[in-house]
PDB file of N, CA and C in Angstrom:
ATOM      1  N   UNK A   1      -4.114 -11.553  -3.091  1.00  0.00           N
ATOM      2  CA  UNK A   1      -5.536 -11.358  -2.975  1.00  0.00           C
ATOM      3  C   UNK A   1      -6.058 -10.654  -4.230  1.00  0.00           C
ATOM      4  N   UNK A   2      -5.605  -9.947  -4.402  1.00  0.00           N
ATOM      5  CA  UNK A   2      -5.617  -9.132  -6.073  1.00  0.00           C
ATOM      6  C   UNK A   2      -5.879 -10.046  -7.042  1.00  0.00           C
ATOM      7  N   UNK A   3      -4.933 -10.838  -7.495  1.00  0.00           N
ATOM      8  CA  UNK A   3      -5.028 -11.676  -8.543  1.00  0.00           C
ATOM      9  C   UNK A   3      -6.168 -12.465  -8.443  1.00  0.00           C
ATOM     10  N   UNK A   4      -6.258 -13.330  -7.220  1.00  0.00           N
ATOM     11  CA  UNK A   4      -7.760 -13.776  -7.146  1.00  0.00           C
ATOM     12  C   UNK A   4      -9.265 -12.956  -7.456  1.00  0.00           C
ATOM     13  N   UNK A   5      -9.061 -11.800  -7.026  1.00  0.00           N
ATOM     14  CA  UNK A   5      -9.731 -11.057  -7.345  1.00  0.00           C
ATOM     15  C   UNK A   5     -10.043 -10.897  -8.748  1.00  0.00           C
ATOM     16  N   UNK A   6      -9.266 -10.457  -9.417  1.00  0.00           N
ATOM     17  CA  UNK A   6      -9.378 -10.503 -10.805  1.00  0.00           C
ATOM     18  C   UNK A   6      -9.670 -11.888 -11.210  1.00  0.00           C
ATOM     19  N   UNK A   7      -9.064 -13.109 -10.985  1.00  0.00           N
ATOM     20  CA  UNK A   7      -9.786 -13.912 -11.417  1.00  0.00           C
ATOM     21  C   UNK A   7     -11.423 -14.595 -11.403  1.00  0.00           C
ATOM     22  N   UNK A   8     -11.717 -14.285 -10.179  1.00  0.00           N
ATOM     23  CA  UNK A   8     -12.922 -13.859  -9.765  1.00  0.00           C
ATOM     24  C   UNK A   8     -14.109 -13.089 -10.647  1.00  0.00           C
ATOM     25  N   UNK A   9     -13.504 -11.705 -11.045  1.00  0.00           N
ATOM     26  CA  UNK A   9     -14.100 -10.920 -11.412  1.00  0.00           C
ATOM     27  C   UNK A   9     -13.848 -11.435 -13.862  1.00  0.00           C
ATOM     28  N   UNK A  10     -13.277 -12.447 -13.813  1.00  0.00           N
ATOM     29  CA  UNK A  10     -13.154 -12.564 -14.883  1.00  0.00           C
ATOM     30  C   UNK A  10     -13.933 -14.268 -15.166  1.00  0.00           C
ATOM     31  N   UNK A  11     -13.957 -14.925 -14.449  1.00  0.00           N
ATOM     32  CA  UNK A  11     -14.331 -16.446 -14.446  1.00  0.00           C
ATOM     33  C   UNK A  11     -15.081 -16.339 -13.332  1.00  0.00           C
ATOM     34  N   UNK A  12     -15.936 -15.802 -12.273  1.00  0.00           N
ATOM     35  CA  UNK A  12     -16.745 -16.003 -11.198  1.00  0.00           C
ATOM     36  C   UNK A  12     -16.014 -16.696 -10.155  1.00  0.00           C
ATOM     37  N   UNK A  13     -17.236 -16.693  -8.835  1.00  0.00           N
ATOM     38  CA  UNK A  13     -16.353 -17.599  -7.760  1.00  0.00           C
ATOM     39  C   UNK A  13     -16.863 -18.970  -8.186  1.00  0.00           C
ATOM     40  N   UNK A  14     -15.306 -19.942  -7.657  1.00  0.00           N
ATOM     41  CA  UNK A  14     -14.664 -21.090  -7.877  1.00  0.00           C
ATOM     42  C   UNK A  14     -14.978 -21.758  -6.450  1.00  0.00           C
ATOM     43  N   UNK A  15     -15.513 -23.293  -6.890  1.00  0.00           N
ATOM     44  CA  UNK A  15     -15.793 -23.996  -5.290  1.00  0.00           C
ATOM     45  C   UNK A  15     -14.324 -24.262  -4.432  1.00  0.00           C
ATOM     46  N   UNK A  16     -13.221 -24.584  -5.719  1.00  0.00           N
ATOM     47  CA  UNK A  16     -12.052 -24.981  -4.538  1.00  0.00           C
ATOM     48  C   UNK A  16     -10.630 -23.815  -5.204  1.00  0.00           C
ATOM     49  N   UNK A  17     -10.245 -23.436  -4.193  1.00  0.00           N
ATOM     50  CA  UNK A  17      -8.539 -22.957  -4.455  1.00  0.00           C
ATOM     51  C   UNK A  17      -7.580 -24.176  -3.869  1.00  0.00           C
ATOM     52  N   UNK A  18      -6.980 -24.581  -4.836  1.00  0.00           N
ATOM     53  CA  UNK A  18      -6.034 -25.504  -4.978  1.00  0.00           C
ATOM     54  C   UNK A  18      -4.658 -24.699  -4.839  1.00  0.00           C
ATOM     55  N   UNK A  19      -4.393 -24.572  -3.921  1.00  0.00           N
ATOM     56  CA  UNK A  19      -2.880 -24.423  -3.727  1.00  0.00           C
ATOM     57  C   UNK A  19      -1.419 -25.085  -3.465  1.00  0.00           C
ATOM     58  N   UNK A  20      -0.577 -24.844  -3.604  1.00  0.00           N
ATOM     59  CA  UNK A  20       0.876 -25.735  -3.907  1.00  0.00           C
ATOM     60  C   UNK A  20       1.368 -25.336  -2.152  1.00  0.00           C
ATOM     61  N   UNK A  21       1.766 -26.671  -1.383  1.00  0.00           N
ATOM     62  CA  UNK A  21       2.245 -26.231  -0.101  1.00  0.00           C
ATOM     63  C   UNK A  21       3.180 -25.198   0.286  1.00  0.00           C
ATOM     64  N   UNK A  22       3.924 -24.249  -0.682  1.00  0.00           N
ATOM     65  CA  UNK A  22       4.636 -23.391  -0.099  1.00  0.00           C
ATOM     66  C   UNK A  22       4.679 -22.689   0.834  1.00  0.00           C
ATOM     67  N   UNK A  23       5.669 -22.504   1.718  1.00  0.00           N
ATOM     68  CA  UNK A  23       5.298 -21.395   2.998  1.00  0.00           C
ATOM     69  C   UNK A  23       4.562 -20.501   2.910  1.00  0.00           C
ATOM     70  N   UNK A  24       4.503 -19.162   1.376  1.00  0.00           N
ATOM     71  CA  UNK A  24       3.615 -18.356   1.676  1.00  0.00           C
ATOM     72  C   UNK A  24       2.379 -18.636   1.994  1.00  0.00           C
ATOM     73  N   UNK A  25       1.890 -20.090   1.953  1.00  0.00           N
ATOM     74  CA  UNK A  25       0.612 -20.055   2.096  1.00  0.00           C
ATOM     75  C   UNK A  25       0.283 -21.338   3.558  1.00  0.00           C
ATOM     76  N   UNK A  26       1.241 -20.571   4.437  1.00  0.00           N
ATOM     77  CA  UNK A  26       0.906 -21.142   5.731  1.00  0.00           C
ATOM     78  C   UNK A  26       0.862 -19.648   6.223  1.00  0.00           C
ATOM     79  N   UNK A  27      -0.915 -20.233   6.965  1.00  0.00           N
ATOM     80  CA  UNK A  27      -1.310 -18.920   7.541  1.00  0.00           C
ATOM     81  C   UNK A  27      -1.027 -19.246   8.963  1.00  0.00           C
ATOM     82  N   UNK A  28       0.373 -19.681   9.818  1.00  0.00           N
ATOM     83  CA  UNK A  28       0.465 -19.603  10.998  1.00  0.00           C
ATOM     84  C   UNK A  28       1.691 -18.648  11.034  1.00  0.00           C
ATOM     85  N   UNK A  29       2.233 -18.315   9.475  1.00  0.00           N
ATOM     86  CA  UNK A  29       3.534 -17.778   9.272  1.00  0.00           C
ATOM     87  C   UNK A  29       3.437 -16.624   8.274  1.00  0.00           C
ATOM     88  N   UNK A  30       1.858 -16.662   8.003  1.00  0.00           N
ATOM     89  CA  UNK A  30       2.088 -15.352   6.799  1.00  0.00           C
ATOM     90  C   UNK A  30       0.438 -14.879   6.901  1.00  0.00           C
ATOM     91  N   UNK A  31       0.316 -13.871   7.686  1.00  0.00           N
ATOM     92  CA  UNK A  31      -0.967 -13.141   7.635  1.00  0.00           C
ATOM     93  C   UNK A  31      -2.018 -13.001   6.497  1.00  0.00           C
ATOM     94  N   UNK A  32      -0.984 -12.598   5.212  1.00  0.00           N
ATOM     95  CA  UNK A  32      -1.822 -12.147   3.842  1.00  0.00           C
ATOM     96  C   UNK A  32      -2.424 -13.032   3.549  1.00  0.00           C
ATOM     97  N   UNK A  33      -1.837 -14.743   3.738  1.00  0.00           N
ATOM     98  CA  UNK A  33      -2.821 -15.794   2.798  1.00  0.00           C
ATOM     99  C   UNK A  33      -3.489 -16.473   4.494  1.00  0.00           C
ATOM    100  N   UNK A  34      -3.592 -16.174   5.493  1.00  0.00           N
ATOM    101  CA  UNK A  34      -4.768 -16.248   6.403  1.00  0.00           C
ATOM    102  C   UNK A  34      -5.706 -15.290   5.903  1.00  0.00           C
ATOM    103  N   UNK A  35      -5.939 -13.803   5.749  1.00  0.00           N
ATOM    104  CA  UNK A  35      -6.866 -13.060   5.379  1.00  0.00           C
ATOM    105  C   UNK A  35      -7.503 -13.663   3.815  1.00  0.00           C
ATOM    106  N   UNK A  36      -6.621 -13.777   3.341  1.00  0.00           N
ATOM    107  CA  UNK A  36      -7.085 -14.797   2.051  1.00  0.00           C
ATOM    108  C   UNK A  36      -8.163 -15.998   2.067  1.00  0.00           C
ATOM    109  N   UNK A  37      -7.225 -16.354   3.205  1.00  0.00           N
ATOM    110  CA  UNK A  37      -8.256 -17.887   3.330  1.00  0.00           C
ATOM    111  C   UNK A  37      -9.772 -17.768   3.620  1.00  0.00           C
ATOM    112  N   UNK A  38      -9.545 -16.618   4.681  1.00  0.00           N
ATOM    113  CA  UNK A  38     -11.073 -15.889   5.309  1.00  0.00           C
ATOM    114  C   UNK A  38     -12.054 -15.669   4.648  1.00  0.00           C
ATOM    115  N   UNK A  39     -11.091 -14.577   3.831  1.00  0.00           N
ATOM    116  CA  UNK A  39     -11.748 -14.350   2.623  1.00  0.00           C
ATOM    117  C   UNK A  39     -13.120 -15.399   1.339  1.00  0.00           C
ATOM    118  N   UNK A  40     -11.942 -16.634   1.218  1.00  0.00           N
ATOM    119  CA  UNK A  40     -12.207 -17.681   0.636  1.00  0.00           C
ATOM    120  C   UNK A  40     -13.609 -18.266   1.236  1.00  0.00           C
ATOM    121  N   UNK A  41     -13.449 -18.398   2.554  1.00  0.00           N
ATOM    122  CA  UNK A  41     -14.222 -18.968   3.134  1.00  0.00           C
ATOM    123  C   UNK A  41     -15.724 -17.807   3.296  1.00  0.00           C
ATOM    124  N   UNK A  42     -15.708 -16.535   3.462  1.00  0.00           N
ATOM    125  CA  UNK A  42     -16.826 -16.113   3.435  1.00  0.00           C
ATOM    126  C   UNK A  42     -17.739 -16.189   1.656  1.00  0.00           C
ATOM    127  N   UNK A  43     -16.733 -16.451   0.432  1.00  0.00           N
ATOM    128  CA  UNK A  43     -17.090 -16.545  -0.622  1.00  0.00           C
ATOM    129  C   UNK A  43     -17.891 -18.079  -0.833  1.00  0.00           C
ATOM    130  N   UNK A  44     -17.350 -18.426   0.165  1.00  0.00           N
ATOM    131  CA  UNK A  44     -17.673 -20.149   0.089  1.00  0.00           C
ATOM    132  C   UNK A  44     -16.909 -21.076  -0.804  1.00  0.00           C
ATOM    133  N   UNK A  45     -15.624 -20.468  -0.648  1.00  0.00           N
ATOM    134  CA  UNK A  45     -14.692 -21.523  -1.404  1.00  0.00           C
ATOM    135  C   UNK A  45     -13.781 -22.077  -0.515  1.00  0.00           C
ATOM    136  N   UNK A  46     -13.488 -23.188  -0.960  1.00  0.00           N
ATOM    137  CA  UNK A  46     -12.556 -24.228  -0.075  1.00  0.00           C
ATOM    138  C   UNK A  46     -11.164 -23.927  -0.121  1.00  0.00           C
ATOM    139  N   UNK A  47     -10.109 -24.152   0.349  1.00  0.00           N
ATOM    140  CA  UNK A  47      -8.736 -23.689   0.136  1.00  0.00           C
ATOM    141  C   UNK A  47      -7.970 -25.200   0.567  1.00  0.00           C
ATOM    142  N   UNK A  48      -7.389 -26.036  -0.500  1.00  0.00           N
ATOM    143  CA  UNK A  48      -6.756 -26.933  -0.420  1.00  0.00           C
ATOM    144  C   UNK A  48      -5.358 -26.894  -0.509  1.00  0.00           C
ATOM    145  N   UNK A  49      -4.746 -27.241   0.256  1.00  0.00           N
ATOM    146  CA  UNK A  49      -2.973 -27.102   0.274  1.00  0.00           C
ATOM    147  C   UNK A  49      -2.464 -28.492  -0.377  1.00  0.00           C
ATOM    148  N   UNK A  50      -1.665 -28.255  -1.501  1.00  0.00           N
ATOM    149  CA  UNK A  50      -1.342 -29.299  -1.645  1.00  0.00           C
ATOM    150  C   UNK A  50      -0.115 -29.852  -0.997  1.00  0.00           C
ATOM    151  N   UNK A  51       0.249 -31.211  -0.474  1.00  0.00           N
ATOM    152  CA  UNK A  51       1.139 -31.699  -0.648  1.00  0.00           C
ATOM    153  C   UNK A  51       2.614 -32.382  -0.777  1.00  0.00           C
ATOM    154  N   UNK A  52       2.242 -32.089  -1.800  1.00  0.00           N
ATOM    155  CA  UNK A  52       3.388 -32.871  -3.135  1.00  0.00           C
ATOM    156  C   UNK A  52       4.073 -31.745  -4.012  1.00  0.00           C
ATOM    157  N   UNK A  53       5.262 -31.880  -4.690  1.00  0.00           N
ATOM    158  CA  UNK A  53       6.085 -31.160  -5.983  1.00  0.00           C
ATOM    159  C   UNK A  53       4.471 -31.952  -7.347  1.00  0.00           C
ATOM    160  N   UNK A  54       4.362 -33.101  -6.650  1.00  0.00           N
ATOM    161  CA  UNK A  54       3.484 -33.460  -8.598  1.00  0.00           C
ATOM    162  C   UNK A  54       2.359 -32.958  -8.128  1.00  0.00           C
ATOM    163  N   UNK A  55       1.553 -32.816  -6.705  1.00  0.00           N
ATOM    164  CA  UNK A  55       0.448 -31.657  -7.149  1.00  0.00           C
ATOM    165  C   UNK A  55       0.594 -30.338  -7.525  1.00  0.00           C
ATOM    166  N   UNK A  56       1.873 -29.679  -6.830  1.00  0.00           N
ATOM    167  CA  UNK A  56       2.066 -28.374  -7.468  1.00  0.00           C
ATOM    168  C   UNK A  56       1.634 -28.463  -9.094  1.00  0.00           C
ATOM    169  N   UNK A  57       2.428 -29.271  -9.615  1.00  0.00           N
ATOM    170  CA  UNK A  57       2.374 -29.478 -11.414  1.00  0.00           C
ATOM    171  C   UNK A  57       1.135 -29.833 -11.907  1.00  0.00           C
ATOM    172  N   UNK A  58       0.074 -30.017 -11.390  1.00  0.00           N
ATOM    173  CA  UNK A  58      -1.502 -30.543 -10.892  1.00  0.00           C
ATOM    174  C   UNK A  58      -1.962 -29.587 -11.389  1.00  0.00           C
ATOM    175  N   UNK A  59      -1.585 -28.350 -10.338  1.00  0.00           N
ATOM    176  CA  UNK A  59      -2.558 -27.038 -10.302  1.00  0.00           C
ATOM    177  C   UNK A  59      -1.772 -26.078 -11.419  1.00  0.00           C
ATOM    178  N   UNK A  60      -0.625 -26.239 -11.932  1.00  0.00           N
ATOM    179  CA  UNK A  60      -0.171 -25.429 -12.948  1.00  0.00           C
ATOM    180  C   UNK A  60      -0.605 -26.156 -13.929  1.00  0.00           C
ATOM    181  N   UNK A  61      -0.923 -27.347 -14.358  1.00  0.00           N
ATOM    182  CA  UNK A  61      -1.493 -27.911 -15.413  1.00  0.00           C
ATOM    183  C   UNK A  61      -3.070 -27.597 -15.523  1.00  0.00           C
ATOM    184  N   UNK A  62      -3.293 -27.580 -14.540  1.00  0.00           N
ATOM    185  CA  UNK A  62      -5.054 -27.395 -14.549  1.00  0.00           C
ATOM    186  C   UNK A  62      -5.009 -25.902 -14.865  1.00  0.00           C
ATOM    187  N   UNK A  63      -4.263 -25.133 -14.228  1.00  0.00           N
ATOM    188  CA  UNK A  63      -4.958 -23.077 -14.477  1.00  0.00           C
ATOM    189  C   UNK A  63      -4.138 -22.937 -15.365  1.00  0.00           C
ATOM    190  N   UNK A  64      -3.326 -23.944 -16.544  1.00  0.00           N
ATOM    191  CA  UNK A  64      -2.458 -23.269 -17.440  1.00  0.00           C
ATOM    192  C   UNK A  64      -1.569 -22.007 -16.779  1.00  0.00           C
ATOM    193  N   UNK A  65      -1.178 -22.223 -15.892  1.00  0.00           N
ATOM    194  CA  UNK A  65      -0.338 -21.641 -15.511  1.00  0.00           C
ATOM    195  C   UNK A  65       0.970 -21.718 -15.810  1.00  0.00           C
ATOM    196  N   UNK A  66       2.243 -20.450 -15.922  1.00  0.00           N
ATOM    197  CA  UNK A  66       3.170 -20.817 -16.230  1.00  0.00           C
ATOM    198  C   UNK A  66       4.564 -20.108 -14.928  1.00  0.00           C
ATOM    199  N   UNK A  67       4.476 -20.580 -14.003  1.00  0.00           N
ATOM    200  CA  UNK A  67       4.893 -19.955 -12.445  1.00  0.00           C
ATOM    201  C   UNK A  67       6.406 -20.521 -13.179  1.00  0.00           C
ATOM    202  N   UNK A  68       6.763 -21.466 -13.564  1.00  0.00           N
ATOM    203  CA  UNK A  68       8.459 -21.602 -13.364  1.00  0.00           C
ATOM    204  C   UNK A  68       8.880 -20.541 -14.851  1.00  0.00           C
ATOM    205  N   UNK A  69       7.948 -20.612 -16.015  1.00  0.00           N
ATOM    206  CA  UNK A  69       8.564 -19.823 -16.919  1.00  0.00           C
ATOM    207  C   UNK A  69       7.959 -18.072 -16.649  1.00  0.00           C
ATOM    208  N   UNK A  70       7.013 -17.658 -16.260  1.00  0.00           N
ATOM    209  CA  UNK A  70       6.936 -16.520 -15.625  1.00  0.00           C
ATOM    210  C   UNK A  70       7.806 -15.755 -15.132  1.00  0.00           C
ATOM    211  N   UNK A  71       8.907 -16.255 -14.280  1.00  0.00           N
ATOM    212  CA  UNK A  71      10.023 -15.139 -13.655  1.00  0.00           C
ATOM    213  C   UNK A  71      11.323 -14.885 -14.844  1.00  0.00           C
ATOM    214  N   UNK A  72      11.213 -16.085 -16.294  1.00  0.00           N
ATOM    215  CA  UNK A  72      11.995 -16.261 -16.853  1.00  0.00           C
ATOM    216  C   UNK A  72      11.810 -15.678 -18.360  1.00  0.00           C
ATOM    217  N   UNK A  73      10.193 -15.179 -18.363  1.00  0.00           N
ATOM    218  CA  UNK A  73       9.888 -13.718 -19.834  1.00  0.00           C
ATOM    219  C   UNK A  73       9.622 -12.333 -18.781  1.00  0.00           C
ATOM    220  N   UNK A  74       9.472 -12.784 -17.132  1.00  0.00           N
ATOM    221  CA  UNK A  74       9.666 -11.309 -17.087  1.00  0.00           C
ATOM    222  C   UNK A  74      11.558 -10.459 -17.476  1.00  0.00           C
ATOM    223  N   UNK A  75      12.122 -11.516 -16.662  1.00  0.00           N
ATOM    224  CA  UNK A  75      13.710 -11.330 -17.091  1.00  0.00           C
ATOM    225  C   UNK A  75      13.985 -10.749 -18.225  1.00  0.00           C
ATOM    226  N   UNK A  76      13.468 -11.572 -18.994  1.00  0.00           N
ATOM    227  CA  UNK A  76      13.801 -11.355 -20.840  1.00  0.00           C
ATOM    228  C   UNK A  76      13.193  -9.962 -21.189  1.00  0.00           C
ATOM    229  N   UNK A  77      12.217  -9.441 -20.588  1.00  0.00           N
ATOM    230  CA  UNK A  77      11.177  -8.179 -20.669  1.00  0.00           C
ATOM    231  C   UNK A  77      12.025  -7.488 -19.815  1.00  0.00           C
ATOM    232  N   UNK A  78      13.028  -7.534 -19.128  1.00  0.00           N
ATOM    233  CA  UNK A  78      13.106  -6.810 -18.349  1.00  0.00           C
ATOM    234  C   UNK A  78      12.935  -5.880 -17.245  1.00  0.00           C
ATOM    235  N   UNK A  79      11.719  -6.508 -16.767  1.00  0.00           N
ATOM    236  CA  UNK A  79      10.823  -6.398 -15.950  1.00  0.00           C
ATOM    237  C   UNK A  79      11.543  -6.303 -14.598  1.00  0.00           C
ATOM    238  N   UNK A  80      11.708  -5.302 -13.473  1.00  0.00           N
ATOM    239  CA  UNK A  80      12.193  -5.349 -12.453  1.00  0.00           C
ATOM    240  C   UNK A  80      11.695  -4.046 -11.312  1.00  0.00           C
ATOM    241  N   UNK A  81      11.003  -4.118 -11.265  1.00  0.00           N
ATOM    242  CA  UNK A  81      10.200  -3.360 -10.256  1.00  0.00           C
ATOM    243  C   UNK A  81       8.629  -4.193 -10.313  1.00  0.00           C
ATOM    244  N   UNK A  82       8.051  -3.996  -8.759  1.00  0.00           N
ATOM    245  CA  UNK A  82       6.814  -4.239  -8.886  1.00  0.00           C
ATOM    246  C   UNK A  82       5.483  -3.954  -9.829  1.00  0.00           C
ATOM    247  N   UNK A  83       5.614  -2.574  -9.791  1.00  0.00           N
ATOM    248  CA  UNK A  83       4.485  -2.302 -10.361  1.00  0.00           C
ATOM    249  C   UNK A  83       4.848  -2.561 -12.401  1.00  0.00           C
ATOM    250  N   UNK A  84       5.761  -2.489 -12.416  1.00  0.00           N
ATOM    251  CA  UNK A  84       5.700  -2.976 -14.002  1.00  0.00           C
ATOM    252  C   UNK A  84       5.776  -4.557 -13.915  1.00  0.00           C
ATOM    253  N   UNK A  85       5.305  -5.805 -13.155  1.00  0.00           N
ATOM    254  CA  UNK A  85       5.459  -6.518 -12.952  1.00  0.00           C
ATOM    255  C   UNK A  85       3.939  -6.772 -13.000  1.00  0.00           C
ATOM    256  N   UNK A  86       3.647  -5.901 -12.214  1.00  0.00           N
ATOM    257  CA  UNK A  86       1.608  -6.023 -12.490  1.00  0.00           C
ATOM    258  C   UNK A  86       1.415  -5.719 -13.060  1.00  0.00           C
ATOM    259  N   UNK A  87       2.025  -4.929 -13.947  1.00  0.00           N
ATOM    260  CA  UNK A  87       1.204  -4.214 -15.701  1.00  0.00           C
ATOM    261  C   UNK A  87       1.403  -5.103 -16.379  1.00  0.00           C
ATOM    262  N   UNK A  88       2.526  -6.066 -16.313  1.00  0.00           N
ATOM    263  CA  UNK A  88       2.952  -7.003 -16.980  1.00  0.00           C
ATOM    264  C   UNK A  88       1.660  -8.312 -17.297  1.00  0.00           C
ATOM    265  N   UNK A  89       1.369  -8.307 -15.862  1.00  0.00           N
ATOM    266  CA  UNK A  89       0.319  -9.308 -15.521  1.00  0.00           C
ATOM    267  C   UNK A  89      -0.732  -9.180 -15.860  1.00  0.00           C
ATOM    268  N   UNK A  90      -1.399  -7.803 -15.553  1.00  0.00           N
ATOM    269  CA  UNK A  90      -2.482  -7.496 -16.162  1.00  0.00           C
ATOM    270  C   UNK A  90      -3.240  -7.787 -17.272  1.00  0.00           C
ATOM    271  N   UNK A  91      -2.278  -6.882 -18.048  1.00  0.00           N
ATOM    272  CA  UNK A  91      -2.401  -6.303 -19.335  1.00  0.00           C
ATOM    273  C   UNK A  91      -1.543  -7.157 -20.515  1.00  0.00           C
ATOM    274  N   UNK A  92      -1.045  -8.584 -20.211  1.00  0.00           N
ATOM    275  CA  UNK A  92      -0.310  -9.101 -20.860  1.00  0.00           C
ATOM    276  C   UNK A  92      -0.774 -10.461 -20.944  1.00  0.00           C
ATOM    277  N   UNK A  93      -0.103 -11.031 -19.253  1.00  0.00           N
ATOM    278  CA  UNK A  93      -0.111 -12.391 -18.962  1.00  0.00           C
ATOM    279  C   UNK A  93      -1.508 -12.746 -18.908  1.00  0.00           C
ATOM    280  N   UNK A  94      -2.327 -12.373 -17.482  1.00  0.00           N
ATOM    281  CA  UNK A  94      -3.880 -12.616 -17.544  1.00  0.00           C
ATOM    282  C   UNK A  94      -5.080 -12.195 -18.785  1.00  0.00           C
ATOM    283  N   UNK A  95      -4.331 -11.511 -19.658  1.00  0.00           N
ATOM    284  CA  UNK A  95      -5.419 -11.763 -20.537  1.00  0.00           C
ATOM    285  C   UNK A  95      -5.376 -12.608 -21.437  1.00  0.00           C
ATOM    286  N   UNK A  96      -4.010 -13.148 -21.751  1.00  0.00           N
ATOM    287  CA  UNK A  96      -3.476 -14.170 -22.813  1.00  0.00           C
ATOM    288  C   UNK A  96      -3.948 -15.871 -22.144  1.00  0.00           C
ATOM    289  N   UNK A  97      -3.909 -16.031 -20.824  1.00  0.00           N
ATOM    290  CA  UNK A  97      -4.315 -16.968 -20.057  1.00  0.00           C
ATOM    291  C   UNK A  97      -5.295 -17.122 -19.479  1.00  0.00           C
ATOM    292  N   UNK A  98      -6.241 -16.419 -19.036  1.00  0.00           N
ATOM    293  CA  UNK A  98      -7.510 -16.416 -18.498  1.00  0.00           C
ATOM    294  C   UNK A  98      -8.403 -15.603 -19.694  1.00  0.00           C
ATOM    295  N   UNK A  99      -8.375 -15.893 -20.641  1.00  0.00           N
ATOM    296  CA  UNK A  99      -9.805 -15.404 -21.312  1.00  0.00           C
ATOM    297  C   UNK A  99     -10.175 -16.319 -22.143  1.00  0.00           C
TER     298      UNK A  99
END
């Protein structure tokens, strides 16, 4: 919810969230991305599940996202606790990618 947030607060609200079918984001099995969705929906954005493995690659191609090499420069950074994981993000990743 955070990260959206910030993206939000850096690019405005977005008509659709395009998401990749992974479990975390079945809200019959994971509370955080039901409150999310809620969320979404009082902003007036749509929440689309994708799928497919080639829409996942859809929505990482479209937000320049880099989710499979991400866990693989935090490694290299040495990155292993949460919160240096969000400083990481912060102050590193999201500004190099979203601005």
């Amino acid at each position: 919810m955070k990260v959206i947030q910030k993206i939000i607060e850096l690019k405005g609200i977005f008509n659709v969230l395009y998401v990749d079918g992974a479990g975390i984001y079945d809200s019959s099995r994971h509370l955080e991305f039901g409150q999310l969705a809620r969320a979404c929906e009082a902003l007036g954005m749509q929440v689309i599940v994708a799928q497919s493995a080639e829409a996942k690659g859809r929505v990482e191609r479209l937000f320049n996202t880099l989710q499979d090499r991400l866990c693989v420069e935090m490694r290299l950074r040495k990155i292993e606790t949460p919160s240096a994981a969000n400083d990481y993000l912060q102050n590193e990743f999201l500004p190099h990618h979203w601005s």
